[in-house]
N, C-alpha and C. Protein backbone atom coordinates (compact mmCIF):
# COMPACT_ATOMS: atom_id res chain seq x y z
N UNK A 1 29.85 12.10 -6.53
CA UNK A 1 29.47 11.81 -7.90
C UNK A 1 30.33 10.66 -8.43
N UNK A 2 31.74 10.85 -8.23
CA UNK A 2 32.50 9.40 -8.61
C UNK A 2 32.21 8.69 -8.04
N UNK A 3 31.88 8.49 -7.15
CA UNK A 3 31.64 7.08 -6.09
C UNK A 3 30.13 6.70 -6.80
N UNK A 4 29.41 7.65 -7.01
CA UNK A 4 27.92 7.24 -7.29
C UNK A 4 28.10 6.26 -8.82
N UNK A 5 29.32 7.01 -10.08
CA UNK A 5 29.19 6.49 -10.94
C UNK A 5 29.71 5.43 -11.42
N UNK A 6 30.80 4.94 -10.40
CA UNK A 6 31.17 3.56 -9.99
C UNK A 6 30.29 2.66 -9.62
N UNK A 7 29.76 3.15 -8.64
CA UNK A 7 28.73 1.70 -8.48
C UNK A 7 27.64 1.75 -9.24
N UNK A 8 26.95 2.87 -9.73
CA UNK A 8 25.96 2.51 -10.83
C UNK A 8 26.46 2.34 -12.67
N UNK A 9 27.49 2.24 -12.89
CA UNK A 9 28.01 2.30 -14.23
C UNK A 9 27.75 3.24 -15.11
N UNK A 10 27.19 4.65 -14.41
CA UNK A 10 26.76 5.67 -15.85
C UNK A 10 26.94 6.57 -14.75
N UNK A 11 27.01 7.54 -15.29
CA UNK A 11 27.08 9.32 -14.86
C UNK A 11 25.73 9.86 -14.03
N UNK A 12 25.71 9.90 -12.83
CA UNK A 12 24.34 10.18 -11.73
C UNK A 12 24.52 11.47 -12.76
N UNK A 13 22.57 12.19 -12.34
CA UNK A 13 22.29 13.46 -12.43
C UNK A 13 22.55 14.09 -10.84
N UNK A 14 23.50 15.55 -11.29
CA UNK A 14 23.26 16.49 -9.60
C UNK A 14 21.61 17.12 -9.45
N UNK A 15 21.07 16.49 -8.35
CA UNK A 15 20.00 17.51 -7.94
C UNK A 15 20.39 18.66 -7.10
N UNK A 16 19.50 19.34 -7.58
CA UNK A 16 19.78 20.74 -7.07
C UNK A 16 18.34 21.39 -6.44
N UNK A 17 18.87 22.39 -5.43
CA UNK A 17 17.77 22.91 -4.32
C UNK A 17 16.76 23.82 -5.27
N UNK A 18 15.37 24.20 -4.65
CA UNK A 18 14.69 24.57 -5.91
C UNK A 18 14.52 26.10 -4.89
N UNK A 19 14.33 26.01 -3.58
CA UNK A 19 14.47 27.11 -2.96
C UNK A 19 15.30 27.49 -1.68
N UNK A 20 15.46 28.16 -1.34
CA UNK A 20 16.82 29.06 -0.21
C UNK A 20 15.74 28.69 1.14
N UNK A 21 16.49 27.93 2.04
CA UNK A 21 15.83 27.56 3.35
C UNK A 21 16.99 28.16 4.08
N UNK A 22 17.21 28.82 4.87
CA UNK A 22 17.62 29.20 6.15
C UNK A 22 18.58 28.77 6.91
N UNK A 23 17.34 27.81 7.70
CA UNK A 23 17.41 26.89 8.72
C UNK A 23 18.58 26.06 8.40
N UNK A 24 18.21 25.43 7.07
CA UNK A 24 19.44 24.54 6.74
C UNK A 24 20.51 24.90 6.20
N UNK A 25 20.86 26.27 5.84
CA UNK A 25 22.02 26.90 5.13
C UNK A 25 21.82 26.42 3.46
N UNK A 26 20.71 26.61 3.29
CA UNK A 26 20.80 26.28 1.86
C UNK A 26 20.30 27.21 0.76
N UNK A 27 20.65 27.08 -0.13
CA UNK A 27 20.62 28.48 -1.50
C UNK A 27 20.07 27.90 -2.59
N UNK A 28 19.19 28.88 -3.32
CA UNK A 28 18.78 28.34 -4.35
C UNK A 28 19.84 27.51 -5.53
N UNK A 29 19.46 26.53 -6.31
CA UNK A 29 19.74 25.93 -7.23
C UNK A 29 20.98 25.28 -6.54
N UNK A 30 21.79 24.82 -5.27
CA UNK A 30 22.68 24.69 -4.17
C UNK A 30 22.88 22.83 -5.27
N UNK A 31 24.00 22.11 -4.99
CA UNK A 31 23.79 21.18 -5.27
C UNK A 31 23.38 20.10 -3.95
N UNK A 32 22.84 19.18 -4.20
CA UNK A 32 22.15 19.12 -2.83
C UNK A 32 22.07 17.33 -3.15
N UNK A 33 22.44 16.28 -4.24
CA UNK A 33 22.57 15.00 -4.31
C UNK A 33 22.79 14.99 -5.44
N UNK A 34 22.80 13.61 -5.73
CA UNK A 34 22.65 13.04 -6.81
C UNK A 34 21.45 11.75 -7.24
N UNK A 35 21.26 11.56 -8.32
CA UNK A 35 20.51 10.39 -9.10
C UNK A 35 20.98 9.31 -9.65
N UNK A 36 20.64 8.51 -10.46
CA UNK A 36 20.44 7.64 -11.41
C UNK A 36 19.29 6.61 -11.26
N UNK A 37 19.00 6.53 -12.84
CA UNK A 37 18.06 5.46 -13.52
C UNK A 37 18.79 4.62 -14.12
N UNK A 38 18.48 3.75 -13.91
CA UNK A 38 18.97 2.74 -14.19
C UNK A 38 17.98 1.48 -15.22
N UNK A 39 18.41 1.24 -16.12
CA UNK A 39 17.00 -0.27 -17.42
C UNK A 39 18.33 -0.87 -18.07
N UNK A 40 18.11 -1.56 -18.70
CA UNK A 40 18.24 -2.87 -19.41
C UNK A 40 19.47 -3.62 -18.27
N UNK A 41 20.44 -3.80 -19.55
CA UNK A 41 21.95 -4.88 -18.86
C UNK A 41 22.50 -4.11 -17.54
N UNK A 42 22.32 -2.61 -17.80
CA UNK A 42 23.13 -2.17 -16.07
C UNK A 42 21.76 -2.25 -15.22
N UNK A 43 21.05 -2.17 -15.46
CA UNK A 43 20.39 -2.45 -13.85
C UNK A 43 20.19 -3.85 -13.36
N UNK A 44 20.24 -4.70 -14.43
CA UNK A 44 20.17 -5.94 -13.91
C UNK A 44 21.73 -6.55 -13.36
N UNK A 45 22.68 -5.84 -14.15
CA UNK A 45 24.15 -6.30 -13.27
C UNK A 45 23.72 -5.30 -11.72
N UNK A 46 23.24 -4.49 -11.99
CA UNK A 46 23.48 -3.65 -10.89
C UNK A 46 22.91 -4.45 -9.35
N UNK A 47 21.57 -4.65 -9.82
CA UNK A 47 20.71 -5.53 -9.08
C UNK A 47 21.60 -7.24 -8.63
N UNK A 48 22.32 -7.64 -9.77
CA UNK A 48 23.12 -8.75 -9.37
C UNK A 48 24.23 -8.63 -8.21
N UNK A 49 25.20 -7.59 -8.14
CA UNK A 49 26.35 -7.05 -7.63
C UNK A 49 25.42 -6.57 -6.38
N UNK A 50 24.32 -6.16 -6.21
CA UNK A 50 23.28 -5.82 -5.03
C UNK A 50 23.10 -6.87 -3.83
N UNK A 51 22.36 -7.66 -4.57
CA UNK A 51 22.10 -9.19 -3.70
C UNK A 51 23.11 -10.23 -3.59
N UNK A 52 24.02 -10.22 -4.08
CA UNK A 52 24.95 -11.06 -4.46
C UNK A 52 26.45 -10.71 -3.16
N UNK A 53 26.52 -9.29 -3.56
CA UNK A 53 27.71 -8.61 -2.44
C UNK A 53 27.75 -7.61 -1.97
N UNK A 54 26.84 -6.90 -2.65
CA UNK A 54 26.65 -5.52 -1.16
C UNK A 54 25.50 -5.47 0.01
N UNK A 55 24.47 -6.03 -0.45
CA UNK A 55 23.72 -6.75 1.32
C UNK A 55 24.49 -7.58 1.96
N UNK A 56 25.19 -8.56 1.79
CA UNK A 56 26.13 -9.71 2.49
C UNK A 56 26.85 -8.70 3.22
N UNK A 57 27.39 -7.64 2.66
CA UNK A 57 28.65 -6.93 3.18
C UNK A 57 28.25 -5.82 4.40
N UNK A 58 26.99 -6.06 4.55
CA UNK A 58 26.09 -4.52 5.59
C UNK A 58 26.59 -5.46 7.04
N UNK A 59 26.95 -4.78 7.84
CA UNK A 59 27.06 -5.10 9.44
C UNK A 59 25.91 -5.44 9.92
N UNK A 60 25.54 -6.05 10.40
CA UNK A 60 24.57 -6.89 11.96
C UNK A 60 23.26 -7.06 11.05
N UNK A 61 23.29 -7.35 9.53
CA UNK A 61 22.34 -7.26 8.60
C UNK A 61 21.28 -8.64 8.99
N UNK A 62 20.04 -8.02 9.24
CA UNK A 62 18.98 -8.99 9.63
C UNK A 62 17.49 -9.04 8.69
N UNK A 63 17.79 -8.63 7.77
CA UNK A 63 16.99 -8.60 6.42
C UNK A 63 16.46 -7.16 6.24
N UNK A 64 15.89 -7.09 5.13
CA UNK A 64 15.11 -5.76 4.51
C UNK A 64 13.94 -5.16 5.27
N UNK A 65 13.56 -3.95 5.45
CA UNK A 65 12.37 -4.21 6.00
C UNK A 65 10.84 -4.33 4.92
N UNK A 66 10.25 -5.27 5.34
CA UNK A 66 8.92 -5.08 4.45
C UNK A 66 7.87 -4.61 4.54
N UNK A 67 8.12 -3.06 5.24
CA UNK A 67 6.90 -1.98 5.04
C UNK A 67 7.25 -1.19 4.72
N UNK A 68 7.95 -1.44 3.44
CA UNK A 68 8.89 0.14 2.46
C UNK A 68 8.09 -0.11 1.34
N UNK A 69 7.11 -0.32 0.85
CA UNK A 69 6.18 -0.30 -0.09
C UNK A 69 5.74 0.55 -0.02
N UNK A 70 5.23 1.57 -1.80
CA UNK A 70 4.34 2.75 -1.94
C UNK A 70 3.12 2.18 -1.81
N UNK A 71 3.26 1.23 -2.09
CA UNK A 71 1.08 0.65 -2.46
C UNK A 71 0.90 0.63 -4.14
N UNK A 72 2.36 0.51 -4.91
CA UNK A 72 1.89 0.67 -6.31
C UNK A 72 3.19 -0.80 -6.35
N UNK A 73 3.32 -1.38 -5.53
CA UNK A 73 4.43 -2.63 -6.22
C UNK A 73 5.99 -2.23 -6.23
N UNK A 74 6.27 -0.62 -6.18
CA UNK A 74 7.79 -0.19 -5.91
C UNK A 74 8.03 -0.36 -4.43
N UNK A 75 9.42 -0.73 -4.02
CA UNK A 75 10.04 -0.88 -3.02
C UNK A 75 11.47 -0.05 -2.84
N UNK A 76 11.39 1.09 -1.73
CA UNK A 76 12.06 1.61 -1.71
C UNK A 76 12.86 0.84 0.03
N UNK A 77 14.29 0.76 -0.29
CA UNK A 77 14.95 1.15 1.05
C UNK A 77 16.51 1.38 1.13
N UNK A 78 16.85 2.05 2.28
CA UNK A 78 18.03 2.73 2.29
C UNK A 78 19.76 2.05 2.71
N UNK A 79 20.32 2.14 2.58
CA UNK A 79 21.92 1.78 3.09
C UNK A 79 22.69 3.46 3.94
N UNK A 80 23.29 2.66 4.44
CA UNK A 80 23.76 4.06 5.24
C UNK A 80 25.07 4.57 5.24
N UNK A 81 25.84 3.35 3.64
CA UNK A 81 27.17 3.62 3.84
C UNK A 81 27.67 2.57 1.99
N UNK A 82 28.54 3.97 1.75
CA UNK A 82 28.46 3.38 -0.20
C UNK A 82 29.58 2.20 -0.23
N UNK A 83 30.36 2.07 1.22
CA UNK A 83 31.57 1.28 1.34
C UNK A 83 31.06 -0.42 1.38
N UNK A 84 29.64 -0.39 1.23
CA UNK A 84 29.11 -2.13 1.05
C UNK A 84 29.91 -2.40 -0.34
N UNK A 85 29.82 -1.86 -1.09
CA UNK A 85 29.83 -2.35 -2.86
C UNK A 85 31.21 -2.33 -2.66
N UNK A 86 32.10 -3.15 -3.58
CA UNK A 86 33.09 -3.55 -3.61
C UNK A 86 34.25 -2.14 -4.35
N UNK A 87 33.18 -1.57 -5.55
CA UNK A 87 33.90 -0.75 -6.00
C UNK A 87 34.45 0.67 -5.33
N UNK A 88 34.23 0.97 -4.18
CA UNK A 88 34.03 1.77 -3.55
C UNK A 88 35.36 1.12 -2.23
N UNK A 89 36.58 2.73 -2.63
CA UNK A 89 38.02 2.24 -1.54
C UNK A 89 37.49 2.54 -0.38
N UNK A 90 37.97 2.30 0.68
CA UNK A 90 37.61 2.71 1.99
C UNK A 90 37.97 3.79 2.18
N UNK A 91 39.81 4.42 1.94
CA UNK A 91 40.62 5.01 2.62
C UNK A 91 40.48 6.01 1.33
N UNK A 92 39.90 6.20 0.57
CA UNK A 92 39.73 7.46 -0.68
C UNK A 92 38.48 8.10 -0.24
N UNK A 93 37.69 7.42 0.85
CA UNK A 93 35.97 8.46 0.67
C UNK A 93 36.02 9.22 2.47
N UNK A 94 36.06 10.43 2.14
CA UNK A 94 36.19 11.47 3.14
C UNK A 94 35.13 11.41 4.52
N UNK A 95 34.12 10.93 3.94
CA UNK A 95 33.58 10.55 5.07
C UNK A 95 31.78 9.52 4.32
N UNK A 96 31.32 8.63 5.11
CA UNK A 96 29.99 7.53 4.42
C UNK A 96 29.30 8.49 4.23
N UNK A 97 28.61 7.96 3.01
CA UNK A 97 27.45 8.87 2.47
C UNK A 97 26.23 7.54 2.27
N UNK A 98 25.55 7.85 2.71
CA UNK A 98 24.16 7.05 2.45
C UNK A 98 23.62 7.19 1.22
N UNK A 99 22.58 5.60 0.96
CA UNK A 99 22.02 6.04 -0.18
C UNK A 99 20.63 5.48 -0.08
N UNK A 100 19.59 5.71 -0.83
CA UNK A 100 18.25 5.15 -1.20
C UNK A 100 18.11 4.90 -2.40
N UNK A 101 17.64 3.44 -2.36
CA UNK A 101 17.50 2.57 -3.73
C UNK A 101 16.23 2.79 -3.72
N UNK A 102 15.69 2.69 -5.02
CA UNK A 102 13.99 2.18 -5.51
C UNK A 102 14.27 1.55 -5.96
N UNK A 103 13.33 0.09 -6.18
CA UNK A 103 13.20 -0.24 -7.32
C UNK A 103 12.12 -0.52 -7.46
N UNK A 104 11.54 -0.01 -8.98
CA UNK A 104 10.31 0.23 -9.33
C UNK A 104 10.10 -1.39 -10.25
N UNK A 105 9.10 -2.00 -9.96
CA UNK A 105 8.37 -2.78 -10.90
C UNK A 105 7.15 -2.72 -11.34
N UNK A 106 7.01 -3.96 -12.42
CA UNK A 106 5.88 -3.53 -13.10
C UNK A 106 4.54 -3.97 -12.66
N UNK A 107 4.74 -4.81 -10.93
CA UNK A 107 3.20 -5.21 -10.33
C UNK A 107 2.55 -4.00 -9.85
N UNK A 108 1.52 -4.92 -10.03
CA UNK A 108 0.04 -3.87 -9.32
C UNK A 108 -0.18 -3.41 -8.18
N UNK A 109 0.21 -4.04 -7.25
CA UNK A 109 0.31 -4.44 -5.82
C UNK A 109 1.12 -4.60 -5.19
N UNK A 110 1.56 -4.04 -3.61
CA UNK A 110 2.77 -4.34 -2.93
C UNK A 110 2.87 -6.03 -2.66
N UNK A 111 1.82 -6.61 -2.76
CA UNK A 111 1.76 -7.92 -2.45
C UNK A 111 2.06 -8.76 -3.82
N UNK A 112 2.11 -8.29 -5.20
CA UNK A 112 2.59 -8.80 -6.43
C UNK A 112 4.10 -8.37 -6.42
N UNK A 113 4.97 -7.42 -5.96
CA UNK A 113 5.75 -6.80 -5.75
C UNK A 113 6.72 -7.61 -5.24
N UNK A 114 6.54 -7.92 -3.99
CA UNK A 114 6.90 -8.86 -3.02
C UNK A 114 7.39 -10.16 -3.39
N UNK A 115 6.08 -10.56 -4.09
CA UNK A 115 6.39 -12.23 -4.30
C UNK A 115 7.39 -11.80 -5.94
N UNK A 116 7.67 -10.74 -6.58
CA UNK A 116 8.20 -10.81 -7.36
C UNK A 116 9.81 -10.69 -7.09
N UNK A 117 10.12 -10.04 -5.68
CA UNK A 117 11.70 -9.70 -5.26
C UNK A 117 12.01 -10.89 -4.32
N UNK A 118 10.49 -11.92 -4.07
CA UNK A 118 10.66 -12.59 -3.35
C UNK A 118 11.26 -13.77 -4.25
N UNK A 119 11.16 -14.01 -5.19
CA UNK A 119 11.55 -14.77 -6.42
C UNK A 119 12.82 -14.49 -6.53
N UNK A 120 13.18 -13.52 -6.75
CA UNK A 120 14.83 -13.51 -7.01
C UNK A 120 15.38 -13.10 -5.78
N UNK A 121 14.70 -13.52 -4.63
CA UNK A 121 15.86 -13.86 -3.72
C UNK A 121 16.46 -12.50 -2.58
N UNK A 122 15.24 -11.86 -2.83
CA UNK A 122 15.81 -10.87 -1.67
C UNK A 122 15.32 -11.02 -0.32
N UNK A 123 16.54 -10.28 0.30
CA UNK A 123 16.40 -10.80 2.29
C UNK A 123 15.59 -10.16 2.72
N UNK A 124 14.17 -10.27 2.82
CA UNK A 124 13.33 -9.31 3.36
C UNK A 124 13.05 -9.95 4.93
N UNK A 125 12.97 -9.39 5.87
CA UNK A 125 12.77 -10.00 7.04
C UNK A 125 11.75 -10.56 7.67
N UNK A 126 11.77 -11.80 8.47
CA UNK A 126 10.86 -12.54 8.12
C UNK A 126 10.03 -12.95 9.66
N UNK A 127 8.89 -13.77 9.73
CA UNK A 127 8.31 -13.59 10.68
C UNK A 127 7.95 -12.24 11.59
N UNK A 128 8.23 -12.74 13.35
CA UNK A 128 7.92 -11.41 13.95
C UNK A 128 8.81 -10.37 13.34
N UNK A 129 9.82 -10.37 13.31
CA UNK A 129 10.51 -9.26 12.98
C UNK A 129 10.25 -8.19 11.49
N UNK A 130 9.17 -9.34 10.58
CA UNK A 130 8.60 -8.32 9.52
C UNK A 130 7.97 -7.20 9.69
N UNK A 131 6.49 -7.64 10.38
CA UNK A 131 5.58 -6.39 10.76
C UNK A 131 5.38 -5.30 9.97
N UNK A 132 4.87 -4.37 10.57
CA UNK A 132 3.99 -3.29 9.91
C UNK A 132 5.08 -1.67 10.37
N UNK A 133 5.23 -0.93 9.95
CA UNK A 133 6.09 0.21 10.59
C UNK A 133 6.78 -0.32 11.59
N UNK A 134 7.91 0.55 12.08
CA UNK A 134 8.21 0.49 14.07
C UNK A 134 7.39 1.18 14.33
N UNK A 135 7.37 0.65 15.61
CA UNK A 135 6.11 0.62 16.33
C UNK A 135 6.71 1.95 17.51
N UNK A 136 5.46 2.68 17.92
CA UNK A 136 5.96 3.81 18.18
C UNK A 136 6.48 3.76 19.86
N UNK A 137 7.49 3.96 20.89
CA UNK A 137 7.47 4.09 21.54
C UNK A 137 6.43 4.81 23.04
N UNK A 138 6.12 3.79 24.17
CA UNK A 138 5.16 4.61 24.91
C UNK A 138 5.95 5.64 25.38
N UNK A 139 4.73 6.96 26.23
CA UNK A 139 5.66 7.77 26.58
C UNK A 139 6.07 7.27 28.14
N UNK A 140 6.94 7.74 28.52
CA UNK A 140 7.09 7.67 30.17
C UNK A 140 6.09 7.95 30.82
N UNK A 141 5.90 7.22 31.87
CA UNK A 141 4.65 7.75 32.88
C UNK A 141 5.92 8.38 34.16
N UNK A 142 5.03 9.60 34.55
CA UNK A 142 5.71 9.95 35.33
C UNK A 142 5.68 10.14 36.48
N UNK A 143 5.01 8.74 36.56
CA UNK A 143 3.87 8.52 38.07
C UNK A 143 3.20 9.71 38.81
N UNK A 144 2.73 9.53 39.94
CA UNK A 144 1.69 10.65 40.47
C UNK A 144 2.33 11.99 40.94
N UNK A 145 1.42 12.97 40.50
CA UNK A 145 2.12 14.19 41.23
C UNK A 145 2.09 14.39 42.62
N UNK A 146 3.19 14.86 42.87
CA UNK A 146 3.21 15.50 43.92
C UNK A 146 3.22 16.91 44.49
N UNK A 147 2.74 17.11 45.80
CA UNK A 147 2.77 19.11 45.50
C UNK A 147 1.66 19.21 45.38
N UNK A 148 0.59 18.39 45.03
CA UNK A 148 -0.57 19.39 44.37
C UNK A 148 -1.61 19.74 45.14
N UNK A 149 -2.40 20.58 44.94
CA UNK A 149 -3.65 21.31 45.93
C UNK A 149 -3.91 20.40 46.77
N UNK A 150 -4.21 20.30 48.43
CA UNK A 150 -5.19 19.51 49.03
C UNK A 150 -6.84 19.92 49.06
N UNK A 151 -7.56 18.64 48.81
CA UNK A 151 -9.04 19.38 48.73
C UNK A 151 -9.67 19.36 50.22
């Protein structure tokens, strides 16, 4: 939560679990993340301090991907470590916590969307390496059997 309210300048909301799963060791109302929304002067510093020095700062960084579109003009994608942003010590955070950004705008279209983040300058990746999803791995062939019935 401190780390979250450092780099976003206001107090995240805790989300909390809505039901008791098992599997994952989890309990109702459990705290389970955090939020923030972000409008006016902080999201646009926020968005500045974004493109400016915490993408520069990501390891082996080869742009955004551009098939993180809902189909309504928002673009969601993730970081895997809060130690990009400057405000954030190295040797105070117990272990990286990932995060997922949205940012929602006001186009119609992932393709109005685009040319609108494409305007201010974000690294979305370009040529072959843009594309459509990853692409799914084939499976192994496991060449011909052997052993099997003679006819």
């Amino acid at each position: 939560v401190a780390d979250l309210t450092a780099i976003a300048g206001q107090k995240p909301i805790v989300t909390k679990s809505r039901d008791s799963i098992a599997g994952f060791k989890l309990r109702e109302n459990q705290a389970i993340g955090c939020k923030v929304t972000l409008r006016g002067d902080r999201m646009w510093e926020f968005f500045d301090r974004l493109l400016a020095i915490a993408i520069p700062r990501i390891r082996d960084f080869r742009g955004l991907p551009a098939h993180s579109w809902d189909g309504r003009g928002n673009y969601t994608f993730g970081l895997a470590e809060q130690t990009v942003f400057p405000e954030i010590d190295y040797d105070k955070i117990d272990a990286p916590q990932g995060m997922d950004i949205t940012i929602v705008t006001t186009a119609v279209s992932d393709e109005a969307g685009k040319a609108l983040l494409d305007a201010f300058g974000f690294p979305f990746k370009r040529g072959n390496e843009a594309g459509g999803p990853p692409a799914r791995k084939k499976p192994k062939s496991r060449g011909p059997v052997r052993g099997g019935k003679k006819k």
